[in-house]
Protein backbone atom coordinates (compact mmCIF):
# COMPACT_ATOMS: atom_id res chain seq x y z
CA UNK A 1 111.84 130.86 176.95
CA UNK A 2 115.61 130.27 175.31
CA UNK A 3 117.14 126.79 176.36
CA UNK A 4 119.29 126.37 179.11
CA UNK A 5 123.16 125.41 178.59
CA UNK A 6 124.08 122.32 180.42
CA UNK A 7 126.32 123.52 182.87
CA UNK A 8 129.13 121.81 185.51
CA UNK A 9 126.19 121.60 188.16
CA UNK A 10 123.99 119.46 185.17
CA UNK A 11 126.93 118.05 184.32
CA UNK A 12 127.87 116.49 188.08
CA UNK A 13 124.42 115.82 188.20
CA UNK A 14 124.51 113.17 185.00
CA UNK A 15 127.79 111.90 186.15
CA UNK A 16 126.00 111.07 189.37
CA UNK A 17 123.14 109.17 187.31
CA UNK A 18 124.92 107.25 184.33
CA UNK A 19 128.31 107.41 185.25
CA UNK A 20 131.21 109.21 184.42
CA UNK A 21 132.14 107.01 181.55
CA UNK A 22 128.58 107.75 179.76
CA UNK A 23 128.72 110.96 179.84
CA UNK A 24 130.47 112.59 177.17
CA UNK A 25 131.56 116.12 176.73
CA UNK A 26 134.75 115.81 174.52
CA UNK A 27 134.48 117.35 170.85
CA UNK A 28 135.78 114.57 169.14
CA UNK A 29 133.26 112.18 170.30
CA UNK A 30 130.52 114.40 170.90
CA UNK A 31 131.16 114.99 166.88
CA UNK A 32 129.66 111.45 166.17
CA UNK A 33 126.41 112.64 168.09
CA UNK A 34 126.19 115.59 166.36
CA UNK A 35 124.59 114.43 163.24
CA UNK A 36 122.83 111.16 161.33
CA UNK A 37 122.90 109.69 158.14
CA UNK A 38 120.47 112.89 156.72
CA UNK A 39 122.78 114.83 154.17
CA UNK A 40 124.24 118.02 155.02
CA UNK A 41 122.60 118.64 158.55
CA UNK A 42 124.62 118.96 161.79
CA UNK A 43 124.32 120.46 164.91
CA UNK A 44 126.45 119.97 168.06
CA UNK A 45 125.18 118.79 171.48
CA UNK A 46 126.58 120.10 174.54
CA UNK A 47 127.00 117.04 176.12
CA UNK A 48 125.79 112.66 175.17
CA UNK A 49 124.04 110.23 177.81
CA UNK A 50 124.40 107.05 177.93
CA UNK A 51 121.75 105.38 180.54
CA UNK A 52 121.04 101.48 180.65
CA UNK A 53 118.01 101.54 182.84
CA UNK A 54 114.89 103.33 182.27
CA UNK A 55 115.33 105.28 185.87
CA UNK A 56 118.38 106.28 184.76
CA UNK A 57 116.43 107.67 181.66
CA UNK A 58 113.32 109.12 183.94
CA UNK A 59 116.01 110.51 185.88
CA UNK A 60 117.65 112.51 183.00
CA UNK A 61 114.56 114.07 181.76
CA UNK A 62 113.10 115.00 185.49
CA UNK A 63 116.61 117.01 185.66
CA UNK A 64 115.87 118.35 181.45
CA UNK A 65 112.30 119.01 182.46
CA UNK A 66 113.40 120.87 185.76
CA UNK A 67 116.36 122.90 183.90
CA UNK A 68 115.33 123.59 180.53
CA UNK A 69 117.60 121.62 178.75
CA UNK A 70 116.97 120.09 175.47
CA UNK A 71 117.14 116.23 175.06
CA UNK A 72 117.35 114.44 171.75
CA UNK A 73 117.05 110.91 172.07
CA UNK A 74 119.23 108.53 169.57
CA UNK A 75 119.46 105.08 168.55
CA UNK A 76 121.57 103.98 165.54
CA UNK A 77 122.16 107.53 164.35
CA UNK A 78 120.25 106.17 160.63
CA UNK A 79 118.00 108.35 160.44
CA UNK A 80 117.56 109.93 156.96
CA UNK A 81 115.37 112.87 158.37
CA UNK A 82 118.00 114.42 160.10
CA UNK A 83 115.57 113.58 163.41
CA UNK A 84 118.43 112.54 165.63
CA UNK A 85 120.84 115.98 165.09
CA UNK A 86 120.22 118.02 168.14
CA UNK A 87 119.80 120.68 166.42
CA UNK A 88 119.52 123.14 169.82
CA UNK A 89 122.61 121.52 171.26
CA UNK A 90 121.65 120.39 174.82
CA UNK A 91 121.79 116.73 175.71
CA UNK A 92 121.84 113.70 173.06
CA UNK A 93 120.80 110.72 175.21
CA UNK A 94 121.67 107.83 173.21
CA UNK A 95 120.28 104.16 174.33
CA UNK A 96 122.84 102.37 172.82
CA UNK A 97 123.56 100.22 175.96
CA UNK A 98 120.23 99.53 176.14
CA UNK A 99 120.35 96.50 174.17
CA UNK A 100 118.86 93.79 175.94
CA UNK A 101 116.55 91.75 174.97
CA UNK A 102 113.99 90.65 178.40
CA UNK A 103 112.51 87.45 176.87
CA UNK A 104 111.96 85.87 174.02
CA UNK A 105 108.03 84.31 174.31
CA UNK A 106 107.79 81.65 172.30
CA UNK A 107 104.31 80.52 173.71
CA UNK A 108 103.00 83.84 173.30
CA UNK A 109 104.97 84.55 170.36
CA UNK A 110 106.38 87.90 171.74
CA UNK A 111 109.91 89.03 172.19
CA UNK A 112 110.48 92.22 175.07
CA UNK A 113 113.58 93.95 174.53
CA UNK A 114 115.37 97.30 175.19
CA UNK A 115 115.48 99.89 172.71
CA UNK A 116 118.83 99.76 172.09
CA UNK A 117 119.32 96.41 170.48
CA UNK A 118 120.02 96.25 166.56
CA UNK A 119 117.53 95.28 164.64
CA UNK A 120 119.40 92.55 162.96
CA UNK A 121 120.88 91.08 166.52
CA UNK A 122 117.29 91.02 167.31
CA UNK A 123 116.54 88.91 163.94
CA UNK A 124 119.74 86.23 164.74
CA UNK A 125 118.12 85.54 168.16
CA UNK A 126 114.99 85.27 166.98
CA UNK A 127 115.77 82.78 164.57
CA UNK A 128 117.38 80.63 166.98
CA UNK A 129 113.25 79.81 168.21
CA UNK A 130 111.90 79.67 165.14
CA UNK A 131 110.98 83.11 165.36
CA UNK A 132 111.37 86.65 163.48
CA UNK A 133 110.31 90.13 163.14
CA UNK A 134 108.72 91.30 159.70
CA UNK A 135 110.12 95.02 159.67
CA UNK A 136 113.36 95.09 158.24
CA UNK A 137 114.79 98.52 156.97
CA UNK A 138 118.06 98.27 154.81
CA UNK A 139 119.55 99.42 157.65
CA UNK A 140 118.97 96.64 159.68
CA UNK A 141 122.66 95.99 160.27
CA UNK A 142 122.99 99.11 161.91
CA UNK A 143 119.10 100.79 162.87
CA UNK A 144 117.68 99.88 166.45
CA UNK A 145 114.41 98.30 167.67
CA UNK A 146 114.25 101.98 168.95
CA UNK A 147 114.98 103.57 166.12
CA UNK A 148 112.35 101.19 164.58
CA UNK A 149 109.47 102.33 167.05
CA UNK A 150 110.60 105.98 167.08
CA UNK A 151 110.26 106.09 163.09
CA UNK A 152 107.55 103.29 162.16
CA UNK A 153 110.19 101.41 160.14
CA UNK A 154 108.54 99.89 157.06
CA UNK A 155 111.44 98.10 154.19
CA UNK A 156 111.28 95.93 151.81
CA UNK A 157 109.03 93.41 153.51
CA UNK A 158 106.17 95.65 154.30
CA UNK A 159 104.12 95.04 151.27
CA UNK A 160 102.84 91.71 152.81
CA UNK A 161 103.35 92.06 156.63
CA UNK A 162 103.00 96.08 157.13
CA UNK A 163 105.25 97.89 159.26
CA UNK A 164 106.69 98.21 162.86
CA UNK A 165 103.07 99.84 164.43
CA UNK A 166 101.57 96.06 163.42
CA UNK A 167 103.66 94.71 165.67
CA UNK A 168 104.13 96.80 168.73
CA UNK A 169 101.58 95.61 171.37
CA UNK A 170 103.60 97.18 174.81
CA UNK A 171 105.88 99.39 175.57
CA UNK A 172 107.31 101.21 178.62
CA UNK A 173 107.68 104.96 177.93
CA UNK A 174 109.74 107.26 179.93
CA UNK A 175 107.87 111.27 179.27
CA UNK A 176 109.36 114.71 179.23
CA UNK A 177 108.79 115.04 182.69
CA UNK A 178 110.35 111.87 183.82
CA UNK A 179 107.27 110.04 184.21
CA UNK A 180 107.23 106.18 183.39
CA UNK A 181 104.46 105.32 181.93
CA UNK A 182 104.03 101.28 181.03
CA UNK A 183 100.84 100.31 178.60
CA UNK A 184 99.93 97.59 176.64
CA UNK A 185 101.55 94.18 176.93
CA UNK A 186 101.20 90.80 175.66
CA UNK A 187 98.19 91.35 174.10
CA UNK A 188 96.41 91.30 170.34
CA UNK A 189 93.79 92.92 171.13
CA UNK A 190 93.16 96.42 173.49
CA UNK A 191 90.47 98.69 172.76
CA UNK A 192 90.77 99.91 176.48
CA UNK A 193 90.84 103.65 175.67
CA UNK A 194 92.88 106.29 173.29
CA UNK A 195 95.64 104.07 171.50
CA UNK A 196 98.74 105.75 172.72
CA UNK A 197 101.09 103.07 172.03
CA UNK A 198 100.37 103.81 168.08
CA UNK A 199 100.33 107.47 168.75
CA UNK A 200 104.37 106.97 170.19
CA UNK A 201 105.01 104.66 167.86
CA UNK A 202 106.22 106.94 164.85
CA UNK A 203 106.50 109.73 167.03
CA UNK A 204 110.54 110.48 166.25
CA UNK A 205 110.73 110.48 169.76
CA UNK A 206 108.90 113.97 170.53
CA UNK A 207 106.41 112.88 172.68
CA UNK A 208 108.38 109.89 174.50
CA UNK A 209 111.22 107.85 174.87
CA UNK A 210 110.34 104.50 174.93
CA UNK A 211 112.76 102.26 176.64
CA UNK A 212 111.02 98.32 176.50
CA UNK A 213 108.87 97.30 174.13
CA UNK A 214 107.09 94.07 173.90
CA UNK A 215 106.33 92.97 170.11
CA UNK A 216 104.41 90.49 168.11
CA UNK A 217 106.75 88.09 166.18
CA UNK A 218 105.68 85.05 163.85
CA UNK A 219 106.84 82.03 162.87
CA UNK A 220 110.14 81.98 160.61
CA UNK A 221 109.43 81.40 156.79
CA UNK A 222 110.42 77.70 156.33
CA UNK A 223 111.39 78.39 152.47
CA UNK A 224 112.65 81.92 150.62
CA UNK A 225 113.19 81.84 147.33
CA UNK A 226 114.20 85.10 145.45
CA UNK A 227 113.92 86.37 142.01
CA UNK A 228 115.90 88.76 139.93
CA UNK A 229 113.46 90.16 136.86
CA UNK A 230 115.21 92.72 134.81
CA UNK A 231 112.82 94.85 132.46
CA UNK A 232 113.43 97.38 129.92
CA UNK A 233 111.64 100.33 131.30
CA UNK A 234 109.88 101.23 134.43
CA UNK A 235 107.02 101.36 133.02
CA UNK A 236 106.85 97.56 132.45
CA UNK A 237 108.24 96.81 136.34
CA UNK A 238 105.55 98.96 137.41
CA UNK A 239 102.89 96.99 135.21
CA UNK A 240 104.56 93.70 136.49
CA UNK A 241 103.94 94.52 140.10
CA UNK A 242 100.43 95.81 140.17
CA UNK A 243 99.58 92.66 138.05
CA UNK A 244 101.33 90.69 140.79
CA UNK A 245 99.23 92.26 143.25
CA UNK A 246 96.10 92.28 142.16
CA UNK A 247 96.33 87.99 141.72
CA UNK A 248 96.65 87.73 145.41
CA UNK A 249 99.87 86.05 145.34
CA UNK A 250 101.51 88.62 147.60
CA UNK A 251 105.40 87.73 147.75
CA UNK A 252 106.98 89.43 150.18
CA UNK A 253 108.44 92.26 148.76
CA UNK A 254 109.09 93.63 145.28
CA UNK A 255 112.07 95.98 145.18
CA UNK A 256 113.49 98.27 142.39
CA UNK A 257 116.56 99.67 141.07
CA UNK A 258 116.38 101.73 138.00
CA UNK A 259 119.75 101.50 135.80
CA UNK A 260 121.40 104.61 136.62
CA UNK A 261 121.77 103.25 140.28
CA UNK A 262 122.86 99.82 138.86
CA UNK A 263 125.48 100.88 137.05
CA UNK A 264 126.25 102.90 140.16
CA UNK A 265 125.75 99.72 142.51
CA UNK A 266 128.41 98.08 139.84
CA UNK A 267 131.01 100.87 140.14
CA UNK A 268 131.16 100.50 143.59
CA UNK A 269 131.29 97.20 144.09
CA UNK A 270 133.55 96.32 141.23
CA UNK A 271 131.74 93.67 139.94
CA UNK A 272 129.15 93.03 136.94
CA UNK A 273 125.41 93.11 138.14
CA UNK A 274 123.27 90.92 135.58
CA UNK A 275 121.26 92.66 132.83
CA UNK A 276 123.20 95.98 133.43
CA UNK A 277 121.17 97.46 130.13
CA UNK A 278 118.14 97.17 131.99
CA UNK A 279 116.28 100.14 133.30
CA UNK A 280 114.76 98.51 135.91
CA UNK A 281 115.74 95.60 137.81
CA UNK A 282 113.31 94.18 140.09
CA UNK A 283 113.99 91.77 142.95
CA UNK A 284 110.91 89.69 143.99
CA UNK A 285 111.16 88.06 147.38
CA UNK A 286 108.61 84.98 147.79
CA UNK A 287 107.91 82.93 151.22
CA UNK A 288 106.30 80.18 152.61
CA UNK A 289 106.08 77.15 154.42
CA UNK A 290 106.73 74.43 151.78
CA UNK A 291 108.80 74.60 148.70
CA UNK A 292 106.18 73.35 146.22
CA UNK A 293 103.45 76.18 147.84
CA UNK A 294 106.79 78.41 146.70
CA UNK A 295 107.75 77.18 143.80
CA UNK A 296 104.25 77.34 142.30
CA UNK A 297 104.25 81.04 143.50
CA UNK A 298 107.49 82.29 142.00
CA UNK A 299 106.43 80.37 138.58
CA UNK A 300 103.25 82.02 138.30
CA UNK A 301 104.81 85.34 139.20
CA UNK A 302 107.55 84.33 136.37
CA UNK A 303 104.55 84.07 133.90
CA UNK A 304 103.22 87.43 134.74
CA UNK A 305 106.62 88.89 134.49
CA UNK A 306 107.65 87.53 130.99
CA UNK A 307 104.03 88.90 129.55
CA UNK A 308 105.48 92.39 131.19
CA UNK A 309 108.38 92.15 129.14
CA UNK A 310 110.81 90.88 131.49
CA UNK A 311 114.12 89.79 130.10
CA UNK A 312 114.93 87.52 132.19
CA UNK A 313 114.17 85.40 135.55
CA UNK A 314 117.39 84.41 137.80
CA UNK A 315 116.10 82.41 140.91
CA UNK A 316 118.04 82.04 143.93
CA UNK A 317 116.95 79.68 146.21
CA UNK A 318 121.14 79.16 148.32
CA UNK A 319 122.26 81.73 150.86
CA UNK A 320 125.25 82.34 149.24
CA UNK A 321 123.20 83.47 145.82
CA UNK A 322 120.54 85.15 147.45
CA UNK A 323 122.94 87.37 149.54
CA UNK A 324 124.54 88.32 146.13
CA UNK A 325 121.79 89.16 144.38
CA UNK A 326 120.43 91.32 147.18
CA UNK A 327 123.69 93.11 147.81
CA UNK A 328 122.93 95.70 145.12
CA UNK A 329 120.13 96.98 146.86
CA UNK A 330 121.33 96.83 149.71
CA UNK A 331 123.91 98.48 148.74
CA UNK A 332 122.71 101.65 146.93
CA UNK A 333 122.71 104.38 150.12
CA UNK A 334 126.72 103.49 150.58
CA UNK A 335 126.99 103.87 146.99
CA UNK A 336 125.56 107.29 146.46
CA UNK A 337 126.87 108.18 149.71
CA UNK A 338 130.56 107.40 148.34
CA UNK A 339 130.78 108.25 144.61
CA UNK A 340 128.30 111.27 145.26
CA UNK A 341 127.50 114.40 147.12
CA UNK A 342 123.71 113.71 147.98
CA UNK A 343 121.74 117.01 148.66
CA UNK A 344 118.24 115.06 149.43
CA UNK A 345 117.54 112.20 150.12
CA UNK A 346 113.43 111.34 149.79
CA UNK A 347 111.43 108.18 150.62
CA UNK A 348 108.34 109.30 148.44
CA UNK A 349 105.52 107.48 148.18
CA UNK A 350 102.22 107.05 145.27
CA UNK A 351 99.85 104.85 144.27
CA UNK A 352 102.06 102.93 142.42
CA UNK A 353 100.48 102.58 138.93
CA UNK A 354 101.97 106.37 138.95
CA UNK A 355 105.59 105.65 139.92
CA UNK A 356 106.85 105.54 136.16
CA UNK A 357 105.13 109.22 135.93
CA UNK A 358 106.54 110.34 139.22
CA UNK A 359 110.07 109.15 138.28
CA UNK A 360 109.51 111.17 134.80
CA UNK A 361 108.55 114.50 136.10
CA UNK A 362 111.45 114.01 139.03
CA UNK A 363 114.59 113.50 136.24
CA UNK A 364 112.71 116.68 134.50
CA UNK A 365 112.72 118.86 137.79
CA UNK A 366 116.16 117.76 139.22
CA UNK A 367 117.66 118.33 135.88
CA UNK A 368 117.01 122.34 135.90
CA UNK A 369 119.16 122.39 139.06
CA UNK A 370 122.11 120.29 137.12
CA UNK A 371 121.38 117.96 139.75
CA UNK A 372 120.93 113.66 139.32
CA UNK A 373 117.95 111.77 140.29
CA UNK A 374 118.66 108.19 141.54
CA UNK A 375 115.12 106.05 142.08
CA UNK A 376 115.25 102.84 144.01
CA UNK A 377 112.87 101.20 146.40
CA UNK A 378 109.91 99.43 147.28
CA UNK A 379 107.85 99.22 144.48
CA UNK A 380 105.23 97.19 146.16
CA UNK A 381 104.05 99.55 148.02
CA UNK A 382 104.72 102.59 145.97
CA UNK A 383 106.99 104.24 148.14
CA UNK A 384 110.21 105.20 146.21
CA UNK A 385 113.26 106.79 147.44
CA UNK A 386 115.12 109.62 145.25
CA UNK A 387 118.26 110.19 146.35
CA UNK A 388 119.52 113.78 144.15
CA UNK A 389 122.93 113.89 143.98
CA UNK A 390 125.47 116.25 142.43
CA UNK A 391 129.17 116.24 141.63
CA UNK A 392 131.01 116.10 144.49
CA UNK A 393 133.18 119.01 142.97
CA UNK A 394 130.19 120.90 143.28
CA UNK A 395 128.11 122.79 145.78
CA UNK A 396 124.64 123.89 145.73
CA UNK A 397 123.17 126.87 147.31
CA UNK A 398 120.63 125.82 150.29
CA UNK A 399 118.27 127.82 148.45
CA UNK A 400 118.17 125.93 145.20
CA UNK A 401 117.91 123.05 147.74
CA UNK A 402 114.55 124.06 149.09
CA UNK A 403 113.21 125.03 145.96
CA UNK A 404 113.91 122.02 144.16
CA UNK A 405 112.53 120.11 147.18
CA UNK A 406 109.39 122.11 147.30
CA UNK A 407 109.17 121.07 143.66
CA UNK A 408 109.50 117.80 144.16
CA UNK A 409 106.59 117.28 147.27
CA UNK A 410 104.67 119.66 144.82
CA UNK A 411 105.22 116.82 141.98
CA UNK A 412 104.78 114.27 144.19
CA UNK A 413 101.87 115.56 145.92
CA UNK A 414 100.02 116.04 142.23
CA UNK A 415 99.93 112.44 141.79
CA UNK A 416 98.52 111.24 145.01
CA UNK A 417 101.35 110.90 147.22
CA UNK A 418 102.93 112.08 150.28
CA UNK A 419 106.04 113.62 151.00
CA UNK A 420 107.35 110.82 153.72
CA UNK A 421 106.53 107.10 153.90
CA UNK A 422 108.87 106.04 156.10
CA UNK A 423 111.80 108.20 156.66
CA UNK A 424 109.78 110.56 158.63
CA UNK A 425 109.61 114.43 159.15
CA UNK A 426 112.04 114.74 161.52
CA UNK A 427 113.70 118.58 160.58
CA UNK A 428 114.41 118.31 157.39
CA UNK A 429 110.87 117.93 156.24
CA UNK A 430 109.83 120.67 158.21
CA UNK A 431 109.26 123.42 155.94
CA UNK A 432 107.27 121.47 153.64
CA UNK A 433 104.79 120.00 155.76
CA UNK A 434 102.28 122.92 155.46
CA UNK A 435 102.43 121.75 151.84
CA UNK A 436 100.97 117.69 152.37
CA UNK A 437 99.18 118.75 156.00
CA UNK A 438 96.09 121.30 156.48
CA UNK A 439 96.06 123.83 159.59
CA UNK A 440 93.71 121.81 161.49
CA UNK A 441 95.85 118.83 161.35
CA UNK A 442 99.11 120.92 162.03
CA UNK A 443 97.19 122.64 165.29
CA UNK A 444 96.18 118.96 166.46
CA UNK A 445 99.46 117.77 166.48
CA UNK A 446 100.94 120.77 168.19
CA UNK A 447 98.01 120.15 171.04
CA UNK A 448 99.25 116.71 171.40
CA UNK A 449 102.69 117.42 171.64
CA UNK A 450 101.67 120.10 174.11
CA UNK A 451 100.10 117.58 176.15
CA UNK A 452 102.93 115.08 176.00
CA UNK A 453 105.51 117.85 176.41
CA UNK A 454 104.68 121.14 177.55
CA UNK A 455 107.51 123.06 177.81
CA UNK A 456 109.22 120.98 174.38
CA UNK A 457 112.40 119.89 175.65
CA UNK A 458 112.03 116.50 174.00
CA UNK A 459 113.54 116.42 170.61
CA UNK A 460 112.54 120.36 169.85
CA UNK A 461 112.66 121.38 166.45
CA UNK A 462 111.62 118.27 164.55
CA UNK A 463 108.10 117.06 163.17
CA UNK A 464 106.19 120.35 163.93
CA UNK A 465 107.04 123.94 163.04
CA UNK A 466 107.11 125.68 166.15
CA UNK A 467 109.18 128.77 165.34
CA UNK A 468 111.20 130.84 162.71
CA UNK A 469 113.81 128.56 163.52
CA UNK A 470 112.36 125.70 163.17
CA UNK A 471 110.80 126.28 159.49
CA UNK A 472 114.02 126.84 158.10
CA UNK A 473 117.40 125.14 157.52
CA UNK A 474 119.34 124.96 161.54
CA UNK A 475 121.31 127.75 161.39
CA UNK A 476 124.25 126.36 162.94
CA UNK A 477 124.38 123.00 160.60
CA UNK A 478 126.61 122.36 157.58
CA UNK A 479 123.36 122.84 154.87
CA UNK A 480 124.81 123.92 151.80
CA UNK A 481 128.26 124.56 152.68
């Protein structure tokens, strides 16, 4: 059954639940909506809701449900999947005011807050008890706790403390139909049935909107020390971590930058990055409760590093320095984003004593389609993102695009890995997911979505491939132009 168009009658009837002023409907705003921070995919919606309650959500999706209207639910518009484009127009319903947070726990160590909230707001308040929450994207200036949930946000820190799911003990989830459901709660442990909080969480917001979540914070690292280790190759980084690993140390996080993006990184900040002949700059981030516990860490990791080959170890133990020498990294998607056209961008992931072979074969593959590879990531856990890029003079065909994608999850897949660690499927991973997922698995997750949302009016299109339309790039977004 086609989608229904949301009409004056739908219209009146939103106005009547959020508010005239949250409910948008002119083109030049609705233009924001109409695409996230995935390359080349946009699609416009017909209309954006802005709720700050969660009736005023189960509200709007009892009137989707009832009128066949599609809803795509939004938080900081970062997602690098393109899962928040609304790709068959309808209703974006963005939580952006709901940015509250309920309570901060301190006894119970557990925050609840609204989706809405940004992730590092969250952080700042936190801190203020002695608190904070492990997950934190690159993004986290912009991203939601929403967002977070929706996607399973991972970052640089998820080598030692995992990833959003670890932490997500309640939440109150609005479904297709309107239904509230509320589970979970300030809790460790639940074995009381199916574990549907997990199943939402990473969901990209196709089976429900969640719209409070209690989570599980811990106590705020008295000391952080961080180290810049520049090596020669990749090969030797990728030597230096597993090494690091396997002594049980665990810092927490070990992120990468091979040279091309450094010298990128340097461009666009203006400024000279140390070691910028290095093909691969590591930046070690250690924790802890005492500075002797840390220093004896980073020194021992220091050891390890220089019997890797490293060139050099720059320690930054002051703010001031330790902002600096992350800035780089943090850095690199406004970079590429700025001084090139990006055509993909991946968040692959491998067991990680194969990264140096996986970032081989990927300059080799790219470089048929005149395109440019830049690596960067988290090489404690393995997962790498490749951004491709190509001249922004230049254009590529969308179906060079998919080809050289399917090449790379075929590349990728070879060694172990899987085509999304953190990024998601959202749409644009669609039409490779047959290649990393058998039937069985792809006809389970269609029966759960079926159950969650039978007549797919919540975020249609993305995860699962549903339809001709849905296996291929949107036909009315920008792909390739």
């Amino acid at each position: 059954m086609p989608y229904a168009k949301v009409d004056d009658r739908i219209l009146h009837e939103l106005i009547e639940i959020a508010g005239a002023a949250n409910v948008i409907t002119d083109p030049e705003t609705l233009e924001n909506y109409a695409h996230d921070e995935t390359p080349l995919y946009k699609a416009m919606p017909e209309a954006v809701v802005r709720p700050d309650t969660t009736d005023q959500v189960a509200r709007i999706m009892l009137l989707a449900h009832e009128n066949n209207i599609p809803v795509t639910p939004r938080g900081g518009g970062t997602c690098l999947s393109a899962g928040a484009v609304p790709i068959h127009g309808g209703i974006v319903l963005s939580l952006e005011r709901m940015n509250k947070i309920v309570e901060i726990d301190e006894d119970n160590m557990m925050v609840t807050t609204q989706p809405g909230i940004v992730t590092e707001q969250l952080g700042k308040e936190l801190a203020k008890h002695g608190l904070f929450f492990p997950p934190d994207p690159v993004s986290l200036d912009s991203c939601t706790i929403g967002g977070n949930i929706a996607e399973c946000a991972g970052g640089p820190r998820a080598m030692k403390y995992g990833v959003t799911r670890n932490y997500v003990t309640g939440i109150t989830a609005v479904l297709a139909d309107g239904t509230v459901l509320k589970m979970g709660g300030k809790l460790l442990k639940n074995a009381t049935g199916y574990d549907l909080i997990n199943l939402i969480t990473g969901s990209e917001g196709t089976l429900a909107i969640v719209t409070e979540a209690t989570i599980r914070v811990l106590p705020l690292p008295k000391v952080i020390v961080d180290l810049l280790v520049p090596f020669a190759c990749v090969e030797e980084a990728t030597d230096f971590a597993v090494e690091v690993m396997q002594t049980g140390l665990m810092p927490a996080s070990i992120e990468f930058m091979e040279g091309d993006v450094v010298h990128m990184v340097s461009k666009y900040l203006a400024r000279q990055i140390p070691y910028m002949d290095a093909n691969a700059h590591t930046i070690v981030e250690i924790d802890g409760d005492d500075k002797k516990t840390v220093r004896k860490t980073y020194d021992r990791i220091g050891e390890i590093a220089l019997k890797h080959g490293a060139l050099d170890i720059l320690v930054a133990e002051g703010t001031r320095d330790k902002e600096r020498m992350w800035e780089p990294r943090k850095k690199v998607g406004d970079t590429l984003k700025e001084l090139t056209k990006n055509v993909a961008r991946e968040d692959l992931v491998v067991p990680k004593k194969q990264i140096p072979q996986l970032i081989s074969r990927l300059k080799e593959c790219v470089g048929k389609y005149d395109a440019t590879v830049y690596t960067f990531g988290h090489l404690g856990d393995g997962n790498i993102h490749a951004d491709v890029s190509i001249d922004k003079t230049r254009n590529m065909d969308a179906a060079h695009i998919d080809r050289m994608r399917r090449e790379i999850y075929e590349i990728t897949l070879s060694l172990g890995g899987a085509i999304t660690a953190e990024h998601g499927v959202g749409l644009s991973k669609i039409p490779y997911l047959a290649m990393a997922l058998d039937e069985k698995q792809i006809a389970l997750m269609k029966k759960i979505k079926q159950a969650f949302d039978p007549k797919n009016v919540l975020n249609p299109g993305k995860v699962l491939p549903v339809g001709k339309a849905d296996k291929a790039i949107p036909p009315h977004s920008s792909a390739g132009r």
